[in-house]
C-alpha atoms as a PDB file:
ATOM      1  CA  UNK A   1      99.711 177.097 131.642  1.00  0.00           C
ATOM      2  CA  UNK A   2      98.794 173.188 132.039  1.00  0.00           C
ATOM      3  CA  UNK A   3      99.555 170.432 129.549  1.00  0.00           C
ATOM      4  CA  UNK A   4      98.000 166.714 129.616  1.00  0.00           C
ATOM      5  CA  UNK A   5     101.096 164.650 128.426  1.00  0.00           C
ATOM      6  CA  UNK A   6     102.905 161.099 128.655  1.00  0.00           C
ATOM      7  CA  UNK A   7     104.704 161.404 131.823  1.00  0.00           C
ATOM      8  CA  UNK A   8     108.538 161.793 132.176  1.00  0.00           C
ATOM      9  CA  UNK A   9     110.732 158.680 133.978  1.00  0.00           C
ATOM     10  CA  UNK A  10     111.760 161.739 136.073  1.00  0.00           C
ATOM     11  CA  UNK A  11     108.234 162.302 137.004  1.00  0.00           C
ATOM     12  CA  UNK A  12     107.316 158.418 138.277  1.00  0.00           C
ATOM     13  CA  UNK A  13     108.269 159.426 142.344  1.00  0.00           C
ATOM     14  CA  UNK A  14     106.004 161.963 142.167  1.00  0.00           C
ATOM     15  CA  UNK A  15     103.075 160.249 140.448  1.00  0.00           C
ATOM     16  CA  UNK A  16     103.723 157.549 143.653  1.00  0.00           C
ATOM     17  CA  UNK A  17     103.247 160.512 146.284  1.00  0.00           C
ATOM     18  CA  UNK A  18     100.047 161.494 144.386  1.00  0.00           C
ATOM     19  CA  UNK A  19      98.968 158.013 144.657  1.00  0.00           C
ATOM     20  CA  UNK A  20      99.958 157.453 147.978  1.00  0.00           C
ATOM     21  CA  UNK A  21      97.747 160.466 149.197  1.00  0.00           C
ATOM     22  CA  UNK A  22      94.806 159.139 147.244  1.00  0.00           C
ATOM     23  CA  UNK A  23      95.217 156.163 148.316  1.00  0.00           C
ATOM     24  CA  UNK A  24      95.698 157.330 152.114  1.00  0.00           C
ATOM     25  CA  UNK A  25      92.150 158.791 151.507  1.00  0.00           C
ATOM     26  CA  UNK A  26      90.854 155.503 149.867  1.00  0.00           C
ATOM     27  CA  UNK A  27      90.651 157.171 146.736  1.00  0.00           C
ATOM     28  CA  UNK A  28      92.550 154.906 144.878  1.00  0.00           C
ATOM     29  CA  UNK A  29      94.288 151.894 145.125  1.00  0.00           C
ATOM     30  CA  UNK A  30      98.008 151.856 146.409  1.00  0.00           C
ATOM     31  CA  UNK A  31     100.347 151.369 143.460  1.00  0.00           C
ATOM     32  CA  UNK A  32     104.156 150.112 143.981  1.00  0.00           C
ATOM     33  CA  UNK A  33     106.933 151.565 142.033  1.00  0.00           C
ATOM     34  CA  UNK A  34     108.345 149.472 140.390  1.00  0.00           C
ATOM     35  CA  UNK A  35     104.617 148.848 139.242  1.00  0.00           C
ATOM     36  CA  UNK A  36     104.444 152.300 138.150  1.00  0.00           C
ATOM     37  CA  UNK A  37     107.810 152.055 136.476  1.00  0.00           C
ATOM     38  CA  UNK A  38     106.529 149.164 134.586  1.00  0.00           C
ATOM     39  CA  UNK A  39     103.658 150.636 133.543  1.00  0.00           C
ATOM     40  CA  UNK A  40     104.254 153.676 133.066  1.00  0.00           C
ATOM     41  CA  UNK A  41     103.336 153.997 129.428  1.00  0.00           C
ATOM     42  CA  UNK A  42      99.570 153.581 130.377  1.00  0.00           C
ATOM     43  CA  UNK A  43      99.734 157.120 132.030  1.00  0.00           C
ATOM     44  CA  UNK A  44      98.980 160.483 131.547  1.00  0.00           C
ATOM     45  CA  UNK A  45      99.856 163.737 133.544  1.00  0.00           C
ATOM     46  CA  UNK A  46      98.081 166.798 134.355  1.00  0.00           C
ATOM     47  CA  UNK A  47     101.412 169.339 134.708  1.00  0.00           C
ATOM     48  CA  UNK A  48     101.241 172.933 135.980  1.00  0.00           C
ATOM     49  CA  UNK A  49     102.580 175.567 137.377  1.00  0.00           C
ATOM     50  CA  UNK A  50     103.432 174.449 140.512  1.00  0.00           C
ATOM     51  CA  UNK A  51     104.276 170.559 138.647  1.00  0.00           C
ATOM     52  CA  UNK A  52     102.420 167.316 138.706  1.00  0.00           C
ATOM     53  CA  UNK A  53      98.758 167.816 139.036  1.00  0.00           C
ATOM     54  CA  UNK A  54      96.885 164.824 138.235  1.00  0.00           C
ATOM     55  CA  UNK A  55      97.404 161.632 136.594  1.00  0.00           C
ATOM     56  CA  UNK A  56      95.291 158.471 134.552  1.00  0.00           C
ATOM     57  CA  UNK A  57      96.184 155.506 133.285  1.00  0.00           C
ATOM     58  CA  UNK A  58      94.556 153.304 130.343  1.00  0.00           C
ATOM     59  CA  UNK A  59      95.382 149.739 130.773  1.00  0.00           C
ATOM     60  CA  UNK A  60      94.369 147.446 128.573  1.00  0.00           C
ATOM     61  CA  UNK A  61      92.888 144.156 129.374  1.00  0.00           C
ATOM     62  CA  UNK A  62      91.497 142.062 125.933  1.00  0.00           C
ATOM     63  CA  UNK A  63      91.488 143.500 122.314  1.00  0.00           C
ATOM     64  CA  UNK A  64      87.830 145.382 123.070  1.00  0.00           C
ATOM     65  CA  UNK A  65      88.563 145.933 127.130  1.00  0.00           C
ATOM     66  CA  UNK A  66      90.645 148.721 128.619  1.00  0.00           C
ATOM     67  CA  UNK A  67      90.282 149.955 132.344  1.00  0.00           C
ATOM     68  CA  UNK A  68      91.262 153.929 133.274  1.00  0.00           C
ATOM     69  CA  UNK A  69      92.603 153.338 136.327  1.00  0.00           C
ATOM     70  CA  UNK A  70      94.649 155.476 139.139  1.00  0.00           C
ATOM     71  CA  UNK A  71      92.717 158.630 138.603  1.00  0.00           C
ATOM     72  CA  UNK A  72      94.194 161.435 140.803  1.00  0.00           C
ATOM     73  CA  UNK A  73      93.880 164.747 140.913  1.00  0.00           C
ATOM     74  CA  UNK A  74      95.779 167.156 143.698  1.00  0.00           C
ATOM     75  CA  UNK A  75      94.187 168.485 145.880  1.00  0.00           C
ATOM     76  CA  UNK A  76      93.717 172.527 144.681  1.00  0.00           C
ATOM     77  CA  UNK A  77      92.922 171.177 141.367  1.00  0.00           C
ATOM     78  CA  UNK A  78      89.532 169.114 142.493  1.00  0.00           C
ATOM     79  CA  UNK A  79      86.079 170.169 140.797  1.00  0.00           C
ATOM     80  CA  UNK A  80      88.396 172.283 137.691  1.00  0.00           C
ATOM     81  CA  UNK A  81      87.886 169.709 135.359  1.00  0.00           C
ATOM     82  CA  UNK A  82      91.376 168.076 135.540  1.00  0.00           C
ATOM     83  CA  UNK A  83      89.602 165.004 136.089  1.00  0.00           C
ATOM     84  CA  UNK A  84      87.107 165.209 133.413  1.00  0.00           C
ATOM     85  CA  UNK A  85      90.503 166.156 130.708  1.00  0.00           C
ATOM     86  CA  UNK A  86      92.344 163.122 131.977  1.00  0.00           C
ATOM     87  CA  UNK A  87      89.081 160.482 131.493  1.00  0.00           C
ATOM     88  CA  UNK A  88      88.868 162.354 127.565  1.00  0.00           C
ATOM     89  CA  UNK A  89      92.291 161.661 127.234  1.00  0.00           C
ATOM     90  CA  UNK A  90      92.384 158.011 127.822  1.00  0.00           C
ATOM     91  CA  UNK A  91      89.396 157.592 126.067  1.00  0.00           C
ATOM     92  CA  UNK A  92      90.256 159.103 123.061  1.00  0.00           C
ATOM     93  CA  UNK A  93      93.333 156.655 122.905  1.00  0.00           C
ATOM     94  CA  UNK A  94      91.344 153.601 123.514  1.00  0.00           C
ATOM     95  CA  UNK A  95      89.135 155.266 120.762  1.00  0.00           C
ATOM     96  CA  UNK A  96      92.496 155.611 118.690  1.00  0.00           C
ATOM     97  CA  UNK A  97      93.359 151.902 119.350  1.00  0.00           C
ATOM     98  CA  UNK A  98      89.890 150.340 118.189  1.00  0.00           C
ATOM     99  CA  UNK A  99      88.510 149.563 121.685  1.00  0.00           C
ATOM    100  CA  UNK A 100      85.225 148.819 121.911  1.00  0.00           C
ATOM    101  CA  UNK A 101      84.577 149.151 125.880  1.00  0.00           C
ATOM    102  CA  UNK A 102      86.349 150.942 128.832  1.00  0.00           C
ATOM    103  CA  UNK A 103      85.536 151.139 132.302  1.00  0.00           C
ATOM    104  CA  UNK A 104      86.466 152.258 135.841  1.00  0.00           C
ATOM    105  CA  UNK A 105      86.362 150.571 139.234  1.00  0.00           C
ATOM    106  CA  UNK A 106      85.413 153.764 141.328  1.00  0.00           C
ATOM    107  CA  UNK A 107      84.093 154.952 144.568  1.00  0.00           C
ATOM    108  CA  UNK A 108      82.658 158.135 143.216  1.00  0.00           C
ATOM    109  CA  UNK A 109      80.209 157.206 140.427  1.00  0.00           C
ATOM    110  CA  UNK A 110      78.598 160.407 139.938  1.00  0.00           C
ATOM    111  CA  UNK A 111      82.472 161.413 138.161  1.00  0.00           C
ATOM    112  CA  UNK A 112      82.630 159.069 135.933  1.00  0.00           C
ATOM    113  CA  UNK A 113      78.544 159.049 134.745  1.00  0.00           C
ATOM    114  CA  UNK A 114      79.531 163.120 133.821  1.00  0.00           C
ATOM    115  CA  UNK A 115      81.957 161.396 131.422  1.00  0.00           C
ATOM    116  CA  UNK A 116      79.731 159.174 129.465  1.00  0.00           C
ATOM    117  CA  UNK A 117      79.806 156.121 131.945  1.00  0.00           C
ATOM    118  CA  UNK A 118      76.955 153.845 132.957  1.00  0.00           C
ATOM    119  CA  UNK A 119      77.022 151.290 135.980  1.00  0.00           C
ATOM    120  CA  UNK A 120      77.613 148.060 135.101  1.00  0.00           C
ATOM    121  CA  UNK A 121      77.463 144.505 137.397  1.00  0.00           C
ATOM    122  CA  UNK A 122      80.986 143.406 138.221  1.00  0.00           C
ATOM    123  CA  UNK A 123      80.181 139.493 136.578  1.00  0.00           C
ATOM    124  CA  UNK A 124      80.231 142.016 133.202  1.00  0.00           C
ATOM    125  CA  UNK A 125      83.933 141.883 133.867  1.00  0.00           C
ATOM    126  CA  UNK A 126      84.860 138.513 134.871  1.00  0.00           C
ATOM    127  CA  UNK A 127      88.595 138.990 132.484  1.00  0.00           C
ATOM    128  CA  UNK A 128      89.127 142.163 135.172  1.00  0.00           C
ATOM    129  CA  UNK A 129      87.461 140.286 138.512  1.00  0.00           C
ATOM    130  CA  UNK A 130      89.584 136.878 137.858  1.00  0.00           C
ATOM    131  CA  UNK A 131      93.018 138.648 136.906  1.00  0.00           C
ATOM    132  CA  UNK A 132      93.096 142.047 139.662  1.00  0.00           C
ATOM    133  CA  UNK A 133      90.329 141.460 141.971  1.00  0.00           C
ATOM    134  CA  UNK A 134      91.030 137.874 143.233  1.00  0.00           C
ATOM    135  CA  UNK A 135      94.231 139.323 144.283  1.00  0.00           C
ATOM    136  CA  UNK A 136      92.736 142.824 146.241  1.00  0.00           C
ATOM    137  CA  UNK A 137      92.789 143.075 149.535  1.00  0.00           C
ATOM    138  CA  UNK A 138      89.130 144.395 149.548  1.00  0.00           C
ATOM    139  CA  UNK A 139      88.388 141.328 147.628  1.00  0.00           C
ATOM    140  CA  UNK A 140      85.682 139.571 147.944  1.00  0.00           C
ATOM    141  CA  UNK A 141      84.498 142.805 149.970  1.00  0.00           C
ATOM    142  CA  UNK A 142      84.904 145.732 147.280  1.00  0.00           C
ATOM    143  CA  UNK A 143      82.845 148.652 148.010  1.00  0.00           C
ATOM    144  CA  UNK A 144      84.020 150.343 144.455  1.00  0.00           C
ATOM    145  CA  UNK A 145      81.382 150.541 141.615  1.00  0.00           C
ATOM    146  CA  UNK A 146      81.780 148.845 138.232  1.00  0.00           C
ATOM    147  CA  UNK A 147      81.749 151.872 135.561  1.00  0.00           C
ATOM    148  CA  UNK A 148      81.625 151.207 131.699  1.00  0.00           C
ATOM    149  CA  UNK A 149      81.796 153.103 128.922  1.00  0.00           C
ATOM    150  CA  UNK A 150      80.803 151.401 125.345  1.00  0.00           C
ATOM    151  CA  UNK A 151      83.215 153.604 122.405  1.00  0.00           C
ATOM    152  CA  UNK A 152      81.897 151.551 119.275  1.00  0.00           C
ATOM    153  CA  UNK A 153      78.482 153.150 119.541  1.00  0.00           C
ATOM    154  CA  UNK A 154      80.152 156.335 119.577  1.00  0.00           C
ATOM    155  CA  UNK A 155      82.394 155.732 116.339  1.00  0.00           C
ATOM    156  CA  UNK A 156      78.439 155.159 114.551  1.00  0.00           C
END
């Protein structure tokens, strides 16, 4: 049986190793703990038989502006639709919260347009460029696409 749920303290190592492969694979970005630790009320997890799965985090940037970030999904569990449950999940909080817009810096577009996202120029989020990307290490060089989703037009 699986369950999407807020993640346990216990559970924050093992959301890093998940990570850390990702990010090995250039999936992702690398994440620190104490980062995680911090932030760990953003997240999600994808738990199954055999433990953590997959995680997602919604982060909020502005009243209308959240990005789902850290998107991972093991391994066995790719093209199941782990992915696709963890994208509803944020999104129907940041639907629950009132905000307008969320989006995804990605390298696999094609996911996120299944979910409801469009492709947006970077400039359209100068809030997330000046406070995360300045500080990248792929910055000014970022090969990841700028995904949006717009939630008030689906409240209508």
């Amino acid at each position: 049986m699986y369950m999407v749920r807020k993640p346990k303290l216990t559970e924050v190592v093992s959301m890093k190793q998940l990570l850390d492969e990702a990010a090995a694979e250039e999936q992702v970005l690398p994440r620190q703990l104490p980062e995680l630790y911090e932030n760990v009320r953003d997240f999600y997890v994808y738990v199954d038989e055999r433990g953590l799965g997959g995680l997602v985090a919604l982060h909020i940037d502005m009243v209308d502006l959240a990005e789902v970030r850290s998107l991972v999904v093991r391994g066995d569990l790719r093209g199941r639709g782990v992915g696709r449950r963890l994208v509803e999940t944020v999104v129907a909080e940041a639907e629950l919260l009132d905000i307008a817009r969320v989006y995804a810096l990605t390298r696999l577009p094609e996911f996120f347009e299944k979910s409801g996202f469009r492709e947006v120029d970077r400039n359209e989020l100068p809030y997330k460029v000046f406070k995360d990307c300045i500080g990248c290490r792929l910055y000014p060089g970022c090969d990841e696409i700028a995904m949006v989703r717009d939630l008030a037009a689906t409240k209508e």
